[in-house]
C-alpha atoms as a PDB file:
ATOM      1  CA  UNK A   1      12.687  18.445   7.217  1.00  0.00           C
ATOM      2  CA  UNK A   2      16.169  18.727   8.492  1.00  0.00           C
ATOM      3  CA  UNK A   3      17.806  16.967   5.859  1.00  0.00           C
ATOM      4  CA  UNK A   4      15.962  19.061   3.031  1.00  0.00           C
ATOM      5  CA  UNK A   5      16.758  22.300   4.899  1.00  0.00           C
ATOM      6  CA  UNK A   6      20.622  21.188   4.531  1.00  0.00           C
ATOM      7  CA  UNK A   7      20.190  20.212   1.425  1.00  0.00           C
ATOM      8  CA  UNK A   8      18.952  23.539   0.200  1.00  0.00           C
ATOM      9  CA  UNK A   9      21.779  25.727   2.235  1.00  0.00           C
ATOM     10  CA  UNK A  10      24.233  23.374   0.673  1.00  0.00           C
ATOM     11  CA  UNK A  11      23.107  24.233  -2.864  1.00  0.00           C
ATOM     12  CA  UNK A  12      23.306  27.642  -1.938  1.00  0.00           C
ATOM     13  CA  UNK A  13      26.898  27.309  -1.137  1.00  0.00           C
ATOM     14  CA  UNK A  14      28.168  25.484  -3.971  1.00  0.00           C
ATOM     15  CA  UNK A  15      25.688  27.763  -5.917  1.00  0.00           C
ATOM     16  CA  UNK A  16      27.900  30.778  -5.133  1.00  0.00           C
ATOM     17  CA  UNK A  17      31.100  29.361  -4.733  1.00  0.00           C
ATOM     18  CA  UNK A  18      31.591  26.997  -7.644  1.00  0.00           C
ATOM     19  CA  UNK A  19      32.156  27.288 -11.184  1.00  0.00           C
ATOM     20  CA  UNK A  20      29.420  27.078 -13.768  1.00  0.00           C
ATOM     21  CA  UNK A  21      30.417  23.112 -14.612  1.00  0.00           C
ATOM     22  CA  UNK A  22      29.425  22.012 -11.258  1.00  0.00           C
ATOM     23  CA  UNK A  23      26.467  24.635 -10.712  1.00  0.00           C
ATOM     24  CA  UNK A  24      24.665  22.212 -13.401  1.00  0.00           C
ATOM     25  CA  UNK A  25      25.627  19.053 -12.263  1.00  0.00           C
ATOM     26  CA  UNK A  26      24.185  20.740  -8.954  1.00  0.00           C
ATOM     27  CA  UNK A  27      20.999  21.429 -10.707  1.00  0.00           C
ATOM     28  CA  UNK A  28      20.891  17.965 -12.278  1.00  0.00           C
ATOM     29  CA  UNK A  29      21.280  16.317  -8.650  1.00  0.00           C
ATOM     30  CA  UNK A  30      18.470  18.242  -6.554  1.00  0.00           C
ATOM     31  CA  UNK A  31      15.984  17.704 -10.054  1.00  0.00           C
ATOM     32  CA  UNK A  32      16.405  13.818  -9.587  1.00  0.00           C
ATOM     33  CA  UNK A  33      16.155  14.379  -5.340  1.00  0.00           C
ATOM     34  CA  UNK A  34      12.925  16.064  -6.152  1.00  0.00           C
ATOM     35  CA  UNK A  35      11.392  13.586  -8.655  1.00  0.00           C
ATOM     36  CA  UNK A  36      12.467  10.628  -6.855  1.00  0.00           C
ATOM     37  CA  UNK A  37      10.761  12.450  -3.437  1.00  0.00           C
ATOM     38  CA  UNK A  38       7.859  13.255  -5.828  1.00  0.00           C
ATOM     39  CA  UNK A  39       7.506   9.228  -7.114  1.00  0.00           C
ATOM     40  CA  UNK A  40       7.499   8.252  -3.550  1.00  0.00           C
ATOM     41  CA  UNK A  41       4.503  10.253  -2.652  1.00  0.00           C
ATOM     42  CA  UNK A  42       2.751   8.605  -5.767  1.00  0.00           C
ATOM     43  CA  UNK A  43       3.461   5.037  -5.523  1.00  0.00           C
ATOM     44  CA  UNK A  44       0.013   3.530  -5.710  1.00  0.00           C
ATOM     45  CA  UNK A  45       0.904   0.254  -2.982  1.00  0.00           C
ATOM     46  CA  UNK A  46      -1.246   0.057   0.065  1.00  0.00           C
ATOM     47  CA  UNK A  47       0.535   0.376   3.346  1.00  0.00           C
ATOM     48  CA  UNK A  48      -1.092  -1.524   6.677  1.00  0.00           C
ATOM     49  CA  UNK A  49       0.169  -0.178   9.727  1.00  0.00           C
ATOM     50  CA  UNK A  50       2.059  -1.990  11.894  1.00  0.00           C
ATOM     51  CA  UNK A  51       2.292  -4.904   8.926  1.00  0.00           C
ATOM     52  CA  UNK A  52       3.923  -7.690  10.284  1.00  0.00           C
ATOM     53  CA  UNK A  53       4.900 -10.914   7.831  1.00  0.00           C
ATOM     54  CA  UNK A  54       3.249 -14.286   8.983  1.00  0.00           C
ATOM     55  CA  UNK A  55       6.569 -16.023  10.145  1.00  0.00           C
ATOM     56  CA  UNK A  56       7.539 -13.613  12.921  1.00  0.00           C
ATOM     57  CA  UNK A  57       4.163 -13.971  14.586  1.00  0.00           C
ATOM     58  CA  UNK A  58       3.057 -16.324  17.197  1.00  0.00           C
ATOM     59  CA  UNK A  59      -0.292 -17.863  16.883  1.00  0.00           C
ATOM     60  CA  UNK A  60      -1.519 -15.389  19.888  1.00  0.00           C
ATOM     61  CA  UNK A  61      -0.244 -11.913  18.243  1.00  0.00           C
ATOM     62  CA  UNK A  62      -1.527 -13.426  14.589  1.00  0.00           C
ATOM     63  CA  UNK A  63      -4.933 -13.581  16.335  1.00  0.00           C
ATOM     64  CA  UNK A  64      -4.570 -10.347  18.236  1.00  0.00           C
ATOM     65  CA  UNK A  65      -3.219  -8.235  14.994  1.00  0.00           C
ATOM     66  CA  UNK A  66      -6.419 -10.147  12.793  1.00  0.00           C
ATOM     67  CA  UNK A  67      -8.328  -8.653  15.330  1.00  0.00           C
ATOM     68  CA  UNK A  68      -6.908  -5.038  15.070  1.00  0.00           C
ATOM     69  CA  UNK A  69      -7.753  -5.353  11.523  1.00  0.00           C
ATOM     70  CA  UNK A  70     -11.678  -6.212  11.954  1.00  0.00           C
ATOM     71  CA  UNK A  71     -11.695  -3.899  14.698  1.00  0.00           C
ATOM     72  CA  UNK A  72      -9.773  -1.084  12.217  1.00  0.00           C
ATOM     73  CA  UNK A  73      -9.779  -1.589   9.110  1.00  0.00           C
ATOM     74  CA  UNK A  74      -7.882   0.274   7.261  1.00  0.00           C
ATOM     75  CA  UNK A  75      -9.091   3.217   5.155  1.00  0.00           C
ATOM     76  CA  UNK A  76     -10.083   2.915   0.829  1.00  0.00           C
ATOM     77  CA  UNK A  77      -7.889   4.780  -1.463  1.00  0.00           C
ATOM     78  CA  UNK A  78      -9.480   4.714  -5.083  1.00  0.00           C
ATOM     79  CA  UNK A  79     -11.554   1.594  -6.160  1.00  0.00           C
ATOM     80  CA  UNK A  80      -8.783  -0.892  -5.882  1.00  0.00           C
ATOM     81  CA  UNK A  81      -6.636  -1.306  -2.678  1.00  0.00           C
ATOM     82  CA  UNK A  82      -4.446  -3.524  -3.365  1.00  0.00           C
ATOM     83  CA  UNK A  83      -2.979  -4.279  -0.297  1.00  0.00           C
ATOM     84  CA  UNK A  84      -1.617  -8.048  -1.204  1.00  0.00           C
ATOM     85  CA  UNK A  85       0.598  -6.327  -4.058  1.00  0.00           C
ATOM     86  CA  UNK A  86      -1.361  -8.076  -6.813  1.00  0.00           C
ATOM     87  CA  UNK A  87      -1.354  -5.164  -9.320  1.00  0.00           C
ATOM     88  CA  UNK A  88       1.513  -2.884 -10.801  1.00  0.00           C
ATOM     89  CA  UNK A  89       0.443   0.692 -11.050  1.00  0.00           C
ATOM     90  CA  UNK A  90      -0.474   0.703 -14.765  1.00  0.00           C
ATOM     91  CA  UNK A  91      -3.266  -1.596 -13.898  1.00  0.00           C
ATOM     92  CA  UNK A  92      -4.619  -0.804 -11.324  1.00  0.00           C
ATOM     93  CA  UNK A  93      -4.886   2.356 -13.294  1.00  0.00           C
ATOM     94  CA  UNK A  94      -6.542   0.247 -16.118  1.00  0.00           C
ATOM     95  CA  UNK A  95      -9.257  -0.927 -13.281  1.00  0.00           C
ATOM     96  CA  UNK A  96      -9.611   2.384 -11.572  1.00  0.00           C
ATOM     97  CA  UNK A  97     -10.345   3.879 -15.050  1.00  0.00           C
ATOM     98  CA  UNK A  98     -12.746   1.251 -16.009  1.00  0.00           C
ATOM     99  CA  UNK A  99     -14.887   1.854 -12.840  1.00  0.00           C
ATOM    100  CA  UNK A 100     -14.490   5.607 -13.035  1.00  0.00           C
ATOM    101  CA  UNK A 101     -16.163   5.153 -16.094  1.00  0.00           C
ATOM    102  CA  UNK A 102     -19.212   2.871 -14.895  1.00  0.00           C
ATOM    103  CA  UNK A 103     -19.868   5.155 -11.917  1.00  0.00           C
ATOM    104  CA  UNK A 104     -20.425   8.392 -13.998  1.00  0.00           C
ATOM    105  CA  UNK A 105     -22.852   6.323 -16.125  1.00  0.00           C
ATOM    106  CA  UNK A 106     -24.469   4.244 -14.010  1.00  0.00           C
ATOM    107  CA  UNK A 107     -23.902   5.174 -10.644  1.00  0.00           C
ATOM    108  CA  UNK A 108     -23.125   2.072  -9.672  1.00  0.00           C
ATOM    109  CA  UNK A 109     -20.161   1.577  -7.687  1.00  0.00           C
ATOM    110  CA  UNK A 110     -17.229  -0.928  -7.442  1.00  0.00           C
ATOM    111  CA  UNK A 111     -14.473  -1.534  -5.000  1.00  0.00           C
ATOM    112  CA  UNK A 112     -11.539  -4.224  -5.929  1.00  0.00           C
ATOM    113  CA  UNK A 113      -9.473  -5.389  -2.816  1.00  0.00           C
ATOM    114  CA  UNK A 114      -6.961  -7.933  -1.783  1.00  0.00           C
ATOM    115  CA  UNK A 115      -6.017  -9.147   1.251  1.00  0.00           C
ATOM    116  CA  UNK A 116      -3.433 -11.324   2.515  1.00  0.00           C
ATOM    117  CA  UNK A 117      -3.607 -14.038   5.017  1.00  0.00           C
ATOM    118  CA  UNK A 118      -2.212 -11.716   8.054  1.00  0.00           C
ATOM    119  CA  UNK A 119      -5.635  -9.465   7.622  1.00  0.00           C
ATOM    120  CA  UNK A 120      -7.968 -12.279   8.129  1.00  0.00           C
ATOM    121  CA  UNK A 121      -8.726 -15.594   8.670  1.00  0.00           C
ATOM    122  CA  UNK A 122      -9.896 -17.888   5.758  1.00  0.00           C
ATOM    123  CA  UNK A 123     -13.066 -18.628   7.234  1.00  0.00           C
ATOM    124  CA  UNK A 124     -13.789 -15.004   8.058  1.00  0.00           C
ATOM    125  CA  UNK A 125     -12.856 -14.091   4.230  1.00  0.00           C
ATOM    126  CA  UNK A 126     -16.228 -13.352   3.217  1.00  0.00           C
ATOM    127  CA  UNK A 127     -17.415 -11.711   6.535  1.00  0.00           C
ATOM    128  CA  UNK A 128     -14.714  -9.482   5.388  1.00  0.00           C
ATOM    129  CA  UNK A 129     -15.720  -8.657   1.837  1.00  0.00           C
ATOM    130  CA  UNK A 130     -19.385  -7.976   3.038  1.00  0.00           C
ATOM    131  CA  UNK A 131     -18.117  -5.714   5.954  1.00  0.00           C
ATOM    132  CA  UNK A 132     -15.939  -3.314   3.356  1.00  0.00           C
ATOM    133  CA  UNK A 133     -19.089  -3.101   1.308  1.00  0.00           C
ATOM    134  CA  UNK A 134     -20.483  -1.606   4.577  1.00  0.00           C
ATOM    135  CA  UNK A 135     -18.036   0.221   6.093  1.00  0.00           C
ATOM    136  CA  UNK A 136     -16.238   1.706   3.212  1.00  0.00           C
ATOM    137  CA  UNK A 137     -19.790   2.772   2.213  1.00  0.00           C
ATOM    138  CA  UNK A 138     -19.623   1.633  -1.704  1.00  0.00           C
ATOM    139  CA  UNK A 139     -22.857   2.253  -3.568  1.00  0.00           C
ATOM    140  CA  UNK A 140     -24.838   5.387  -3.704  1.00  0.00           C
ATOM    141  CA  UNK A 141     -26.785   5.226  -0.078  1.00  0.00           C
ATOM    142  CA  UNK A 142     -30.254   5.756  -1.456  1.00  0.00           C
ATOM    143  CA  UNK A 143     -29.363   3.228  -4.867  1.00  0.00           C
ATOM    144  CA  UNK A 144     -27.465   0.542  -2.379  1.00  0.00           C
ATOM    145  CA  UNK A 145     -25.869  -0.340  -5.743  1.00  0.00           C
ATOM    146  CA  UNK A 146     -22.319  -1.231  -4.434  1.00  0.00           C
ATOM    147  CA  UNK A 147     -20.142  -4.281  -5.207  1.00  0.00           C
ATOM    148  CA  UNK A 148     -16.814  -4.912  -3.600  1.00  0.00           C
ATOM    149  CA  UNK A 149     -14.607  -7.506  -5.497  1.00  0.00           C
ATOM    150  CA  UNK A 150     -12.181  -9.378  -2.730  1.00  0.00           C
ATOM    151  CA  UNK A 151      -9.479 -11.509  -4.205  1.00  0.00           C
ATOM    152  CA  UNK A 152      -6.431 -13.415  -1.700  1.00  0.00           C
ATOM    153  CA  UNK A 153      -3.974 -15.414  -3.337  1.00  0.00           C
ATOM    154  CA  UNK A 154      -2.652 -16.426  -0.121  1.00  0.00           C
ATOM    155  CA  UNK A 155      -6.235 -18.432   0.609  1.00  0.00           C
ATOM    156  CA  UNK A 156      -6.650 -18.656  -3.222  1.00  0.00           C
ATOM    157  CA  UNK A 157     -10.017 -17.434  -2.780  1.00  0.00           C
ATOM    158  CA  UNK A 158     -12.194 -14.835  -4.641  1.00  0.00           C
ATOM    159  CA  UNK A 159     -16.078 -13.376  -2.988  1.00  0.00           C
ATOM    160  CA  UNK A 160     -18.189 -10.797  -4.890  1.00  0.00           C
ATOM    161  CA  UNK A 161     -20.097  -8.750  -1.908  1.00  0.00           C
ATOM    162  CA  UNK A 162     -23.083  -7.138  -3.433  1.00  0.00           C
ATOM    163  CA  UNK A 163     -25.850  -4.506  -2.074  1.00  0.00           C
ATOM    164  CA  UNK A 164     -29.534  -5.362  -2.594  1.00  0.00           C
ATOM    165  CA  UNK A 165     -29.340  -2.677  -5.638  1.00  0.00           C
ATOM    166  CA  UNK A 166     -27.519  -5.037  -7.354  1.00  0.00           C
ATOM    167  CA  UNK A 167     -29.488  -7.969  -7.803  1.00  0.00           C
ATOM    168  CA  UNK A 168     -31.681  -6.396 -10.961  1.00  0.00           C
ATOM    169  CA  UNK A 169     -28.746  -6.254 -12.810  1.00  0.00           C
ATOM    170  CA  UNK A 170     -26.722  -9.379 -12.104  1.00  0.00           C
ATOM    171  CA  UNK A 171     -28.584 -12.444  -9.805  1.00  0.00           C
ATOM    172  CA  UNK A 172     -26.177 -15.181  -8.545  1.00  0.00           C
ATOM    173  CA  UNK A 173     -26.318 -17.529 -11.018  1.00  0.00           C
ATOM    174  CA  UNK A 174     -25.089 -15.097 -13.292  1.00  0.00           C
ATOM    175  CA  UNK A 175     -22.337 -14.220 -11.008  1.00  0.00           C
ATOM    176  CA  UNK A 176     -21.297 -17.231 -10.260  1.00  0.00           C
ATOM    177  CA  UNK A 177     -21.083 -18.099 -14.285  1.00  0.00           C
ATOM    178  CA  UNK A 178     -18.488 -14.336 -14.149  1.00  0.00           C
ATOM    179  CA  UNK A 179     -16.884 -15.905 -11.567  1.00  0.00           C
ATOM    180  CA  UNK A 180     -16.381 -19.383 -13.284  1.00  0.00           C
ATOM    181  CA  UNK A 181     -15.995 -18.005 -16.598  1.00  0.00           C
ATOM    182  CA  UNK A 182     -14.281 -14.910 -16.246  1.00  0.00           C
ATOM    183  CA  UNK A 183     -12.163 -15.466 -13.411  1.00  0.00           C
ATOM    184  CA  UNK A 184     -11.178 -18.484 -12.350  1.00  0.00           C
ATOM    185  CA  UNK A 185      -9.474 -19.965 -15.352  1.00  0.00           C
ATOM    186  CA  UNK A 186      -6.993 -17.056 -14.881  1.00  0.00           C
ATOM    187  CA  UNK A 187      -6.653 -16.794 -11.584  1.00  0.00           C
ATOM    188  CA  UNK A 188      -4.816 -20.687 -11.596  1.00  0.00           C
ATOM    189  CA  UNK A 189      -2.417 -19.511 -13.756  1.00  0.00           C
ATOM    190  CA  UNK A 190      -1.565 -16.796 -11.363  1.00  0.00           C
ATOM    191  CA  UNK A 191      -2.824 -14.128 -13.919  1.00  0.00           C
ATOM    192  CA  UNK A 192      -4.350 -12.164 -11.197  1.00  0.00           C
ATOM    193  CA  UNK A 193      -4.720  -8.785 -13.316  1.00  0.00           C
ATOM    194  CA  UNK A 194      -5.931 -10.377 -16.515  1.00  0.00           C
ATOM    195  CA  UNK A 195      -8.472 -12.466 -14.473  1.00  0.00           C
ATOM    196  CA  UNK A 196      -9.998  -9.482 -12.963  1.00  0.00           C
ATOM    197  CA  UNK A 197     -10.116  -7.323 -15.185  1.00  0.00           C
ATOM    198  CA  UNK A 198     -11.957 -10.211 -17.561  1.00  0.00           C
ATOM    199  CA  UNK A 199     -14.777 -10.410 -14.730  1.00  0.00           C
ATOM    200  CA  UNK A 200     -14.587  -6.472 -14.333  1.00  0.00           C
ATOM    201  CA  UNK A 201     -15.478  -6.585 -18.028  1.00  0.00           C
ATOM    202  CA  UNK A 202     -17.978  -9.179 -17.713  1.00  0.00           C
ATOM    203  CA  UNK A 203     -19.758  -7.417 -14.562  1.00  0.00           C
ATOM    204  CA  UNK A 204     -20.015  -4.213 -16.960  1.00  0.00           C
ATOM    205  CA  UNK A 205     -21.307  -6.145 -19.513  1.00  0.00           C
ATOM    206  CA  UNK A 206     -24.600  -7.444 -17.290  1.00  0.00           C
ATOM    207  CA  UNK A 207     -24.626  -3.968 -16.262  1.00  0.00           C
ATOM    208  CA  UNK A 208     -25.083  -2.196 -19.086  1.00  0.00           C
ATOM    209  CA  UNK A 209     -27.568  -4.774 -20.761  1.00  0.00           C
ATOM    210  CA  UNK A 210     -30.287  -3.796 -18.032  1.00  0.00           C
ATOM    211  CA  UNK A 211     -28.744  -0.044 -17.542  1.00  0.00           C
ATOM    212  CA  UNK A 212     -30.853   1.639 -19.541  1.00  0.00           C
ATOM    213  CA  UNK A 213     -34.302  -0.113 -18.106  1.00  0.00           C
ATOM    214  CA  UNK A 214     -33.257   0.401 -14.232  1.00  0.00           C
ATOM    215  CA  UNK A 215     -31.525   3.986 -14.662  1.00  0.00           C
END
């Protein structure tokens, strides 16, 4: 606040002091302040508190910080939360759209998340997935129609959570052919965006074969 406030009563200065060159270079200065303090506010990334990288962690605060996590974990914002940095904004953008769209039709409701290796450990990856489904609340309550898609590159794993709601639309053998199908193939390549949105696609798909029968 400080810094803004002497920004402005140096503007004012030059403003009346100055010749009518410099007034617009001036103007051309605090425009770019403004949009660059504007893009901050709008970057899309996911922010963990306290985010610590693996290699300046000893095994006991790894476990401890984990722990915070499960204990905390940290609040949705949109249908993907990308906290591993997966996505650029333009697609997560593409995804958010995509499930925007599904929801007003359907109702049904889908969360896409990633997680790095700090948040959780491997063997308590799908724990996780199931828990945001929960706790995040995704699905209409009285439809439990929710899905959360996890994905961690770090653990190269991927877990589809879904509510009870669910199941009339897409069993697990059909899920685990998106998964295979869809999914995977990309996913080794490191084409983490194309590979989900192919099984977003694919969900969708199941979705609206059986939509109009169940809604």
């Amino acid at each position: 606040m400080d810094f803004l406030f002497s920004s402005t009563k140096l503007y004012l200065f030059i403003f009346t002091n100055t010749n009518a060159t410099l007034i617009r270079l001036m103007k051309i200065f605090f425009i770019l302040l403004f949009g660059l303090i504007i893009g901050c506010f709008h970057a899309k990334a996911q922010v963990i508190p306290n985010y610590n990288p693996y290699s300046t962690m000893t095994p006991t605060e790894l476990e401890a910080y984990r722990q915070s996590i499960w204990n905390t974990l940290p609040a949705a914002v949109g249908w993907v939360n990308d906290f591993e940095g997966l996505f650029s904004n333009k697609e997560e953008d593409s995804l958010e759209r995509k499930i925007n769209h599904l929801e007003k039709v359907t109702s049904i409701e889908i969360a896409i998340v990633t997680v790095d290796s700090n948040m959780v450990e491997g063997e308590e990856f799908n724990r996780l997935t199931d828990r945001l489904l929960k706790e995040w609340g995704i699905g209409k309550k009285s439809k439990s129609n929710g899905i959360v898609i996890c994905i961690s590159k770090d653990y190269r794993k991927l877990f589809i959570s879904c509510d009870f709601g669910i199941d009339k639309y897409m069993d697990k053998d059909e899920k685990n052919k998106i998964i295979n199908k869809y999914i995977i193939p990309y996913y080794q390549k490191d084409k983490y965006f194309t590979g989900t949105l192919n099984g977003l696609n694919a969900i969708i798909d199941e979705i609206n074969k059986k939509k109009d029968r169940y809604n």
